[in-house]
PDB file of N, CA and C in Angstrom:
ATOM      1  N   UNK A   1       0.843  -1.174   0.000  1.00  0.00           N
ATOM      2  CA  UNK A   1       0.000   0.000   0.000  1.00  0.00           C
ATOM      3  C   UNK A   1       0.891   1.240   0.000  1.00  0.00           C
ATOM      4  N   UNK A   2       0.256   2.422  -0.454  1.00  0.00           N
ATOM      5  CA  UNK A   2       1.407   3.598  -0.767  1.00  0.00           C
ATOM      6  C   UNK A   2       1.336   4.492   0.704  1.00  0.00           C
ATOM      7  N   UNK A   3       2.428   5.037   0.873  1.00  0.00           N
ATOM      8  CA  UNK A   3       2.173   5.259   2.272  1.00  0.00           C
ATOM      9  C   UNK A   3       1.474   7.007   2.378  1.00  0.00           C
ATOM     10  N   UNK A   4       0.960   7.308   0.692  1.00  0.00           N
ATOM     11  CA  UNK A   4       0.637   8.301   1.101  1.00  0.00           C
ATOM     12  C   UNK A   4      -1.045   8.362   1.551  1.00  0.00           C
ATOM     13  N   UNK A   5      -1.274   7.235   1.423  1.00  0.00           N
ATOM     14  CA  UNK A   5      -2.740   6.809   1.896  1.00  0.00           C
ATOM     15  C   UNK A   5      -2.501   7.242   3.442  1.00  0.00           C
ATOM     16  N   UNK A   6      -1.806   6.686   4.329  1.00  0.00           N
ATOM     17  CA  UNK A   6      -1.954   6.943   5.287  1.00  0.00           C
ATOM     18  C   UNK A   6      -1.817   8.689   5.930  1.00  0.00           C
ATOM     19  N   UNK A   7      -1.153   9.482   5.199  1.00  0.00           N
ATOM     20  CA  UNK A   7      -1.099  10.845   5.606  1.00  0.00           C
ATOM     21  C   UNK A   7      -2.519  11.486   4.683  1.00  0.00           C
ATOM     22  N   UNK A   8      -3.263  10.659   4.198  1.00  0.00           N
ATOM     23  CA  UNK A   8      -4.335  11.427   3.258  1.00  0.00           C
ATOM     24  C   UNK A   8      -5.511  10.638   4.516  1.00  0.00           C
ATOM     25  N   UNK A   9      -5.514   9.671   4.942  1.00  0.00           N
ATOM     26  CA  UNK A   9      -6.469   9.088   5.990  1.00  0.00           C
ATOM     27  C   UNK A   9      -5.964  10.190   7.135  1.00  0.00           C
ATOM     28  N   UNK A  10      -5.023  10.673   7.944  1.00  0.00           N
ATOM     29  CA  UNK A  10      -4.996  11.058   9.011  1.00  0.00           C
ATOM     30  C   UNK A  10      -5.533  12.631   8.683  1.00  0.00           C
ATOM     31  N   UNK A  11      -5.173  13.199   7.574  1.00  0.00           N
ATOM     32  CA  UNK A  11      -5.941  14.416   7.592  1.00  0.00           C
ATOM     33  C   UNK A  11      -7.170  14.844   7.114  1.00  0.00           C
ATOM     34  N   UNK A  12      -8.085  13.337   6.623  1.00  0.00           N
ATOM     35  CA  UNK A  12      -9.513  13.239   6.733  1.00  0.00           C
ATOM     36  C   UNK A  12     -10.015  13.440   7.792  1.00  0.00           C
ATOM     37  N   UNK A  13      -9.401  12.342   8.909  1.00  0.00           N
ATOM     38  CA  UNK A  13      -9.838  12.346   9.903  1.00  0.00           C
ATOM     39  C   UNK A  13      -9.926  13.440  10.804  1.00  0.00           C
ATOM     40  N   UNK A  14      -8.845  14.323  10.593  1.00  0.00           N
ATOM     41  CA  UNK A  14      -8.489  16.015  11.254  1.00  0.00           C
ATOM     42  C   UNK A  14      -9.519  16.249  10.806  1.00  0.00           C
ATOM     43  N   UNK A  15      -9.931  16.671   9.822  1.00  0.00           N
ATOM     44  CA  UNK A  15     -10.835  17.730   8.745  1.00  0.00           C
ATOM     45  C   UNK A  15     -12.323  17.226   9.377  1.00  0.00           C
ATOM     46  N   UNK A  16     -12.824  15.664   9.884  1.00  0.00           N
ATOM     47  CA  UNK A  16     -13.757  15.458  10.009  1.00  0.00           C
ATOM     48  C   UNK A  16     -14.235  15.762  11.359  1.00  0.00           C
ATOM     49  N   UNK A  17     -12.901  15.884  12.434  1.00  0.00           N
ATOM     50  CA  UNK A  17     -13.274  15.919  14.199  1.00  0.00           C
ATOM     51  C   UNK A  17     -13.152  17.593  14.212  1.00  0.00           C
ATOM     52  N   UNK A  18     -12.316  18.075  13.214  1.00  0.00           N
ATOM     53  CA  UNK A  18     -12.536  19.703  13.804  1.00  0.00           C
ATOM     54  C   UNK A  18     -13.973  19.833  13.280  1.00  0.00           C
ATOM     55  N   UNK A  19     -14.661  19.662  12.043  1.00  0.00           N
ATOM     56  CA  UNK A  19     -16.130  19.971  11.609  1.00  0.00           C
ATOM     57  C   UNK A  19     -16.692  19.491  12.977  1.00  0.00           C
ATOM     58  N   UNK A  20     -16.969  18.027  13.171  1.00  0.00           N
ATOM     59  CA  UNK A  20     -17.428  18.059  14.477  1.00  0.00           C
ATOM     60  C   UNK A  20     -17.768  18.980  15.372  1.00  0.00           C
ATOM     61  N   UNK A  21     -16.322  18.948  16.122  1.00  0.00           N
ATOM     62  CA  UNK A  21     -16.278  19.972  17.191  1.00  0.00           C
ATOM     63  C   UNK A  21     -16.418  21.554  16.803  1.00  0.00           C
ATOM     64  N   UNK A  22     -16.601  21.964  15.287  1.00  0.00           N
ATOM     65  CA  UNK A  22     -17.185  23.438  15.359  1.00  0.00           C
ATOM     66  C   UNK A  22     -18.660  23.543  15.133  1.00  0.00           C
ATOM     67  N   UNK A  23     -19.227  22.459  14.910  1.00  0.00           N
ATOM     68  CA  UNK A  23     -20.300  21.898  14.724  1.00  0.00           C
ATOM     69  C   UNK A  23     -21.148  22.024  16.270  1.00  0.00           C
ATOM     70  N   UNK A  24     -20.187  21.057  17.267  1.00  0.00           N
ATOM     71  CA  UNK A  24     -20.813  21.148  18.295  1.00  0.00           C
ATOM     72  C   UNK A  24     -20.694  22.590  19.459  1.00  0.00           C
ATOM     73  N   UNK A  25     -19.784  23.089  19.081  1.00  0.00           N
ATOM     74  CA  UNK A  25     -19.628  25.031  19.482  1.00  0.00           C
ATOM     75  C   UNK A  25     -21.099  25.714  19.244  1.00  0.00           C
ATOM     76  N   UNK A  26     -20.478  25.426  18.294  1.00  0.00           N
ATOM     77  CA  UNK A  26     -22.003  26.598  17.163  1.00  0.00           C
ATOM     78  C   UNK A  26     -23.083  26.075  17.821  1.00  0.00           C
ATOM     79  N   UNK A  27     -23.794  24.671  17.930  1.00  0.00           N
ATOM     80  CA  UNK A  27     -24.979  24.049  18.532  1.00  0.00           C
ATOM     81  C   UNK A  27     -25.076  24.411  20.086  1.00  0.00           C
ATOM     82  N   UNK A  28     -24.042  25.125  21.295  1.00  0.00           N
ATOM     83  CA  UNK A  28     -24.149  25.014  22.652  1.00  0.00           C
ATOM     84  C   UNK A  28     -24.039  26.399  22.610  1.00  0.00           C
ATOM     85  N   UNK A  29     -23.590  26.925  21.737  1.00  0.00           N
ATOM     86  CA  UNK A  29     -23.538  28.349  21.324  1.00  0.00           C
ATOM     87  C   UNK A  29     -24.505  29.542  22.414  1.00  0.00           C
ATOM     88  N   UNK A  30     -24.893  30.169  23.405  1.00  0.00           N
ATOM     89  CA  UNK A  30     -25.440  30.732  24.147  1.00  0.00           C
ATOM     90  C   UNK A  30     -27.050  31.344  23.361  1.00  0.00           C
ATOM     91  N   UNK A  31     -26.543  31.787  22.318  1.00  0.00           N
ATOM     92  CA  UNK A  31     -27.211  32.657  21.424  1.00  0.00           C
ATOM     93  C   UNK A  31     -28.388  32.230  20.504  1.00  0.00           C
ATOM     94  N   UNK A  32     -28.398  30.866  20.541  1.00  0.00           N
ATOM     95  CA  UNK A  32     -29.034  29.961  19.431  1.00  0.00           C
ATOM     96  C   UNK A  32     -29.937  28.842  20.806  1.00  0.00           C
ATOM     97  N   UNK A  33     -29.700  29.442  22.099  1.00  0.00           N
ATOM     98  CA  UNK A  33     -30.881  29.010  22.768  1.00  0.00           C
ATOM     99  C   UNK A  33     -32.428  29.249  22.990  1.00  0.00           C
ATOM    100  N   UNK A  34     -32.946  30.292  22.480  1.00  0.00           N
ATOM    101  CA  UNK A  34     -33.972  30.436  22.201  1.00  0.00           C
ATOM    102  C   UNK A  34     -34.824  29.967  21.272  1.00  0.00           C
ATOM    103  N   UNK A  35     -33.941  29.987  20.391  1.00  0.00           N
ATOM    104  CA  UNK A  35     -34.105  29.033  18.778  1.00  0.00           C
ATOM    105  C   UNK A  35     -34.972  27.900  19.030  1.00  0.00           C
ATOM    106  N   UNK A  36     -33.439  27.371  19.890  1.00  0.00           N
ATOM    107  CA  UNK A  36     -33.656  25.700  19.654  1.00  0.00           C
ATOM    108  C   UNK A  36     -35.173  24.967  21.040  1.00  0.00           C
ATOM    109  N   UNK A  37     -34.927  26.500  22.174  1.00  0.00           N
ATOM    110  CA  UNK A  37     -36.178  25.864  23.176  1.00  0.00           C
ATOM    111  C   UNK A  37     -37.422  26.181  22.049  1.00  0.00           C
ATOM    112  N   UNK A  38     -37.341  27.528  21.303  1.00  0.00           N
ATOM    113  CA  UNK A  38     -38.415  27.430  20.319  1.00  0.00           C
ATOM    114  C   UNK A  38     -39.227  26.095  19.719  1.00  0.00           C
ATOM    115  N   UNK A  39     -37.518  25.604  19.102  1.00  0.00           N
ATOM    116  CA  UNK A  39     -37.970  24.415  18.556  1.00  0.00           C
ATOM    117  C   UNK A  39     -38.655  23.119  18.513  1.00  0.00           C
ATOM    118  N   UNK A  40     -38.211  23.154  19.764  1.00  0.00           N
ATOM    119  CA  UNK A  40     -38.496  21.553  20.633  1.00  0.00           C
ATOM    120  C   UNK A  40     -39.725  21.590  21.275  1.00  0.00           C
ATOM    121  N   UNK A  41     -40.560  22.789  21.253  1.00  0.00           N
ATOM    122  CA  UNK A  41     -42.123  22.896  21.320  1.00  0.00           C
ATOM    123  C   UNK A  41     -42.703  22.499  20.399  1.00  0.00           C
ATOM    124  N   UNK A  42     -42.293  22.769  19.431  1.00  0.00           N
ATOM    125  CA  UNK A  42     -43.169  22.199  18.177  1.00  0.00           C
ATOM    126  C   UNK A  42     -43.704  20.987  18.253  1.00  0.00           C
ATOM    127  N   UNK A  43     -43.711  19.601  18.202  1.00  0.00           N
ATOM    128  CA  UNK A  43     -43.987  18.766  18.031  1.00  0.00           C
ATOM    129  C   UNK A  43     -45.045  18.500  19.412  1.00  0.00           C
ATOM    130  N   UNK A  44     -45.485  19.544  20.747  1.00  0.00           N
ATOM    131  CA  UNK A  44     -46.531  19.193  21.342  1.00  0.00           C
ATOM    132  C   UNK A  44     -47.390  20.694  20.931  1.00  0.00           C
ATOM    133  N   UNK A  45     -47.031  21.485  20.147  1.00  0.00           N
ATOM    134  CA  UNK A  45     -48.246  22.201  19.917  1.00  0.00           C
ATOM    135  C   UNK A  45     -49.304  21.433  18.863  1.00  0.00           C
ATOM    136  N   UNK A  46     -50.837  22.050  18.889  1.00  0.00           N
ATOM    137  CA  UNK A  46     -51.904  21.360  18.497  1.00  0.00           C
ATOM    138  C   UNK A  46     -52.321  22.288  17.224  1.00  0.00           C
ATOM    139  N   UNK A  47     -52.601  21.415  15.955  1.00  0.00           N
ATOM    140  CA  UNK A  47     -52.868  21.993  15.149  1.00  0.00           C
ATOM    141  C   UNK A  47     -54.594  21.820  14.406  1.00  0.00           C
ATOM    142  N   UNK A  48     -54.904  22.902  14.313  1.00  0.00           N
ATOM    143  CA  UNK A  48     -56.533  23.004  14.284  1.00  0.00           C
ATOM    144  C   UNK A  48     -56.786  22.007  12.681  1.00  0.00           C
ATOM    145  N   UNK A  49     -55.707  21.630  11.953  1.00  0.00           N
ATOM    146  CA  UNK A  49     -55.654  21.303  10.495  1.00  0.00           C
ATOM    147  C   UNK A  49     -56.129  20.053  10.421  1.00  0.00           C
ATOM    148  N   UNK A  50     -55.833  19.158  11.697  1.00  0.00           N
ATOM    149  CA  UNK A  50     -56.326  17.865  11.380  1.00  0.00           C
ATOM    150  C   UNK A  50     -57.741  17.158  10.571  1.00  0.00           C
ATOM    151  N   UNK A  51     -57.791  16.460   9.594  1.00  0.00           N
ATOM    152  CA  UNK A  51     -58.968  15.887   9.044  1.00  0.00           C
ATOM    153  C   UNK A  51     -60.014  15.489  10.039  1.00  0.00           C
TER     154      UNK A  51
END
């Protein structure tokens, strides 16, 4: 196997845990809590639309 596979696998793997972890910043983010308590109401509010 060529060994540049292995320096092209280790900086996938970089590229994939920093997305992650700016991923999970942005989501605990202070600012984007209103949003998300917004959000998570949705699915017990009642909608008059039903058949």
């Amino acid at each position: 196997m060529n060994p540049v596979w292995g320096h092209v696998a280790g900086l996938s793997i970089i590229l994939m845990m920093t997305s992650f972890i700016g991923i999970w910043i942005w989501a605990w983010n202070g600012r984007h809590r209103r949003t998300f308590d917004e959000l998570s109401r949705v699915p017990m509010q009642d909608t008059e639309d039903r058949p």
